[in-house]
C-alpha atoms as a PDB file:
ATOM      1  CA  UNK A   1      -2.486 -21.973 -40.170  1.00  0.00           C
ATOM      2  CA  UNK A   2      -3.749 -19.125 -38.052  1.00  0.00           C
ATOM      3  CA  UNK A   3      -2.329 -18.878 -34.348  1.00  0.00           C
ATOM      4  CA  UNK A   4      -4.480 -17.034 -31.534  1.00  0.00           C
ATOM      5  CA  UNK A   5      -2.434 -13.796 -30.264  1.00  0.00           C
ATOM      6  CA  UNK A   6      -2.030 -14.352 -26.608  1.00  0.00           C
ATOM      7  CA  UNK A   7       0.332 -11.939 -24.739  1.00  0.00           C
ATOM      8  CA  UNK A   8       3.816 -12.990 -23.530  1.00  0.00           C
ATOM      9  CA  UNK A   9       3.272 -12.935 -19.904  1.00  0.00           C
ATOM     10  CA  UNK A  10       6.077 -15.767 -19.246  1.00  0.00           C
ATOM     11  CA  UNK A  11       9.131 -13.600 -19.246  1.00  0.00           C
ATOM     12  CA  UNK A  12       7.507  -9.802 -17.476  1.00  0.00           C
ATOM     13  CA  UNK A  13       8.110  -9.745 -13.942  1.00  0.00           C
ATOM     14  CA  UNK A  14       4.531  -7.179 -14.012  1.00  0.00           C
ATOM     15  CA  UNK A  15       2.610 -10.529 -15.376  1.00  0.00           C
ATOM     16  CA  UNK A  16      -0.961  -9.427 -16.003  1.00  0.00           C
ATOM     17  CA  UNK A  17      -4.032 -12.034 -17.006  1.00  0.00           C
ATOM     18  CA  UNK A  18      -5.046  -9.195 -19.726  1.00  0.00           C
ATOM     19  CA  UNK A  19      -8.342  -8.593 -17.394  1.00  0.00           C
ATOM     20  CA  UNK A  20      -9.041  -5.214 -15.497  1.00  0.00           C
ATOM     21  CA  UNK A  21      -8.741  -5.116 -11.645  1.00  0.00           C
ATOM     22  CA  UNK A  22     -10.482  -1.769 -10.875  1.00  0.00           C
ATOM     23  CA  UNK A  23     -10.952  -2.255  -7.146  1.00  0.00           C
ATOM     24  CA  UNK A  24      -7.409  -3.969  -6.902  1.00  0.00           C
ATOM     25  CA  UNK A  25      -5.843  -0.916  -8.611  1.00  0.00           C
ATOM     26  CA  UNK A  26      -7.974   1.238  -6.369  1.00  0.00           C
ATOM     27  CA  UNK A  27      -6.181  -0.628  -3.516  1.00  0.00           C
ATOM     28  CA  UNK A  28      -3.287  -0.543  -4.260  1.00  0.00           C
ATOM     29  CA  UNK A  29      -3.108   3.183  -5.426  1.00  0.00           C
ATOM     30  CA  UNK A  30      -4.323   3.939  -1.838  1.00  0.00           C
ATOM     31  CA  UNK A  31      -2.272   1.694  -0.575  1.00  0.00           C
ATOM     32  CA  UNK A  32       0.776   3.492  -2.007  1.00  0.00           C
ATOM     33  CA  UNK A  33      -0.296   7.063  -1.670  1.00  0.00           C
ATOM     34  CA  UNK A  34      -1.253   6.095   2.474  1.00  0.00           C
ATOM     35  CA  UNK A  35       2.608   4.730   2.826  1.00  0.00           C
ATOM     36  CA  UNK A  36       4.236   7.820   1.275  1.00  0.00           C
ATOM     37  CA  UNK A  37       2.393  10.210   2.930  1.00  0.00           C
ATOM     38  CA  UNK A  38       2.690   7.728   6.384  1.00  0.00           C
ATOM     39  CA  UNK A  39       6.757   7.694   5.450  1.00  0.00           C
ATOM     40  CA  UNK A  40       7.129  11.314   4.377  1.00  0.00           C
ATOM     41  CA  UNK A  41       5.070  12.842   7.930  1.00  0.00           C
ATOM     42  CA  UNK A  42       7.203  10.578  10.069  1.00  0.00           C
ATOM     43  CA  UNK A  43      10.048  12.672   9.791  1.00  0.00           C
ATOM     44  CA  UNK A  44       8.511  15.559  11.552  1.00  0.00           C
ATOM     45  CA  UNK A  45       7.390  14.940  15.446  1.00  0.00           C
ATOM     46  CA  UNK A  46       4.623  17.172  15.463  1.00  0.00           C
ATOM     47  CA  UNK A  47       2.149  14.968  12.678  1.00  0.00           C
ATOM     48  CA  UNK A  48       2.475  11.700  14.642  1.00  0.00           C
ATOM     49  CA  UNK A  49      -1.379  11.634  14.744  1.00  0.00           C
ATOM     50  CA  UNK A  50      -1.099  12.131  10.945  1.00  0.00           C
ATOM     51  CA  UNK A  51       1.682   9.460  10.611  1.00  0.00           C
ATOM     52  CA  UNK A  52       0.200   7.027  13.235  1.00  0.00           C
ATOM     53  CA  UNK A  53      -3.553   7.164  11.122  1.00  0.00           C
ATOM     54  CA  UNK A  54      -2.103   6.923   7.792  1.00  0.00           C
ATOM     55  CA  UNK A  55      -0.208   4.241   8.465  1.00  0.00           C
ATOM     56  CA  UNK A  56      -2.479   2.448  10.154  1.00  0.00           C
ATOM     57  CA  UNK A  57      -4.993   2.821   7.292  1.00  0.00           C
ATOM     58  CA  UNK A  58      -2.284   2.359   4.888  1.00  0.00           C
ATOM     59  CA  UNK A  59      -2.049  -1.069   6.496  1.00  0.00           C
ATOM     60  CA  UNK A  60      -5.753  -2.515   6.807  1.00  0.00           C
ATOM     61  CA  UNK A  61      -6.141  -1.332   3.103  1.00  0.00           C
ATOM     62  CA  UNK A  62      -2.963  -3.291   1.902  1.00  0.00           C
ATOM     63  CA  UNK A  63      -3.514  -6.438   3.753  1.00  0.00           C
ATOM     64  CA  UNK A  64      -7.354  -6.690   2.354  1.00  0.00           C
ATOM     65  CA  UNK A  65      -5.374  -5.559  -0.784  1.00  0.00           C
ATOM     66  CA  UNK A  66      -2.726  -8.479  -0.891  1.00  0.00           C
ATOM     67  CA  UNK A  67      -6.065 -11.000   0.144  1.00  0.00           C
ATOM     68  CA  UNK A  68      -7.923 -10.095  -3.220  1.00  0.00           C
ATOM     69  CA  UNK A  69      -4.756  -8.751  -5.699  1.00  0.00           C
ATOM     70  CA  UNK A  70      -4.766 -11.169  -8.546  1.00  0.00           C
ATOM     71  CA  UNK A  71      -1.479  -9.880 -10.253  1.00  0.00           C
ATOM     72  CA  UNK A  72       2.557  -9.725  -9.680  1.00  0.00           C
ATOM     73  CA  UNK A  73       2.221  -5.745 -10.208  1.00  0.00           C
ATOM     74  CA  UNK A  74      -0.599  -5.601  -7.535  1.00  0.00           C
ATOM     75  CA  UNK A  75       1.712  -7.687  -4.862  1.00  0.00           C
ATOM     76  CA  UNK A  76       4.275  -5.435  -5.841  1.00  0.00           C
ATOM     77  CA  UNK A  77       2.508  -2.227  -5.342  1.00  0.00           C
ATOM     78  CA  UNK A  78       0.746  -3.368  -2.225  1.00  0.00           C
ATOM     79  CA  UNK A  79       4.076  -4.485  -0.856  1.00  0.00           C
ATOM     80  CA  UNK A  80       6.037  -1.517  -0.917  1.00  0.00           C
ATOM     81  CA  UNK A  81       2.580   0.761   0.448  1.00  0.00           C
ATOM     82  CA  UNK A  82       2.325  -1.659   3.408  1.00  0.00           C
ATOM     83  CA  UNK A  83       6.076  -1.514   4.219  1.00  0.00           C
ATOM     84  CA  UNK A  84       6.184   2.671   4.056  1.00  0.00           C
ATOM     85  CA  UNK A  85       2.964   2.353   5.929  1.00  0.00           C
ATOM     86  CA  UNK A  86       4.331  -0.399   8.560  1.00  0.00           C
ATOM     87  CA  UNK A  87       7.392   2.090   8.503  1.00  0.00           C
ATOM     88  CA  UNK A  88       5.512   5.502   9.242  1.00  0.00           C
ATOM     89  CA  UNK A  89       3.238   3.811  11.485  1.00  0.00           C
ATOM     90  CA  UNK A  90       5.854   2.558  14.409  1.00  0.00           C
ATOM     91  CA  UNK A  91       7.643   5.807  13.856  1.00  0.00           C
ATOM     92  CA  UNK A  92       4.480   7.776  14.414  1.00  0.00           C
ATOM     93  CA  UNK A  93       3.303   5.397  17.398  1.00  0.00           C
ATOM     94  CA  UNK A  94       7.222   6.246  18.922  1.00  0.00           C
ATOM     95  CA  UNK A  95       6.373   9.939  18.822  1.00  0.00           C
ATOM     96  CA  UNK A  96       2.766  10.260  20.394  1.00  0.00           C
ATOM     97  CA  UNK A  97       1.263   7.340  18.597  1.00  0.00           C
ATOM     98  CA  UNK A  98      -2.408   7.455  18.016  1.00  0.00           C
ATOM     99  CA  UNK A  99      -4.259   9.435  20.251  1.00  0.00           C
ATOM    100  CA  UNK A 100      -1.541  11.060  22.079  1.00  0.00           C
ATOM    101  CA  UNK A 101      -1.850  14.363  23.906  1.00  0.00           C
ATOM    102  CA  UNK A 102      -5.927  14.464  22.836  1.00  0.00           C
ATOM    103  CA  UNK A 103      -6.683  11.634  25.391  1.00  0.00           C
ATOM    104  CA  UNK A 104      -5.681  11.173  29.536  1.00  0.00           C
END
């Protein structure tokens, strides 16, 4: 008696559906890379137009990210981007915040 191989998704945190998600992993990859940068430019006063953007960007892409991920490792990924973004963005909006010093 032959058994179909199906993977073992019940015990991996990372559960997967065995499909590909390109434009989920595209998300979430952007996601991630907009929060560290967002994070990582909020230490220094001078880039909070570079903080404030990022993170706002960081964000928007997340949250459309979490409404269409279809995977625990998406969530995952998307969560920790937004919260670096979230993070870097009211950090950035403290210093100068979006548009300061170009506008009024």
């Amino acid at each position: 008696m032959t058994q179909a191989l199906r993977p073992n998704t019940a015990g991996s945190f990372f559960a997967t559906d065995g499909k590909a998600h390109p434009l989920q992993d595209a998300l979430t990859v952007a996601t991630l890379v907009l929060g560290v940068l967002s994070f990582a430019t909020s230490f220094f006063h001078g880039l909070h137009l570079l903080t404030s953007w990022t993170g706002l960007l960081g964000i928007i892409v997340g949250m459309y990210g979490q409404w269409i991920s279809e995977t625990t490792r998406e969530r995952t990924g998307l969560i920790l981007g937004l919260g670096a973004s979230g993070v870097g963005f009211l950090i950035g909006m403290a210093h100068g915040g979006l548009f300061g010093g170009l506008i009024g």
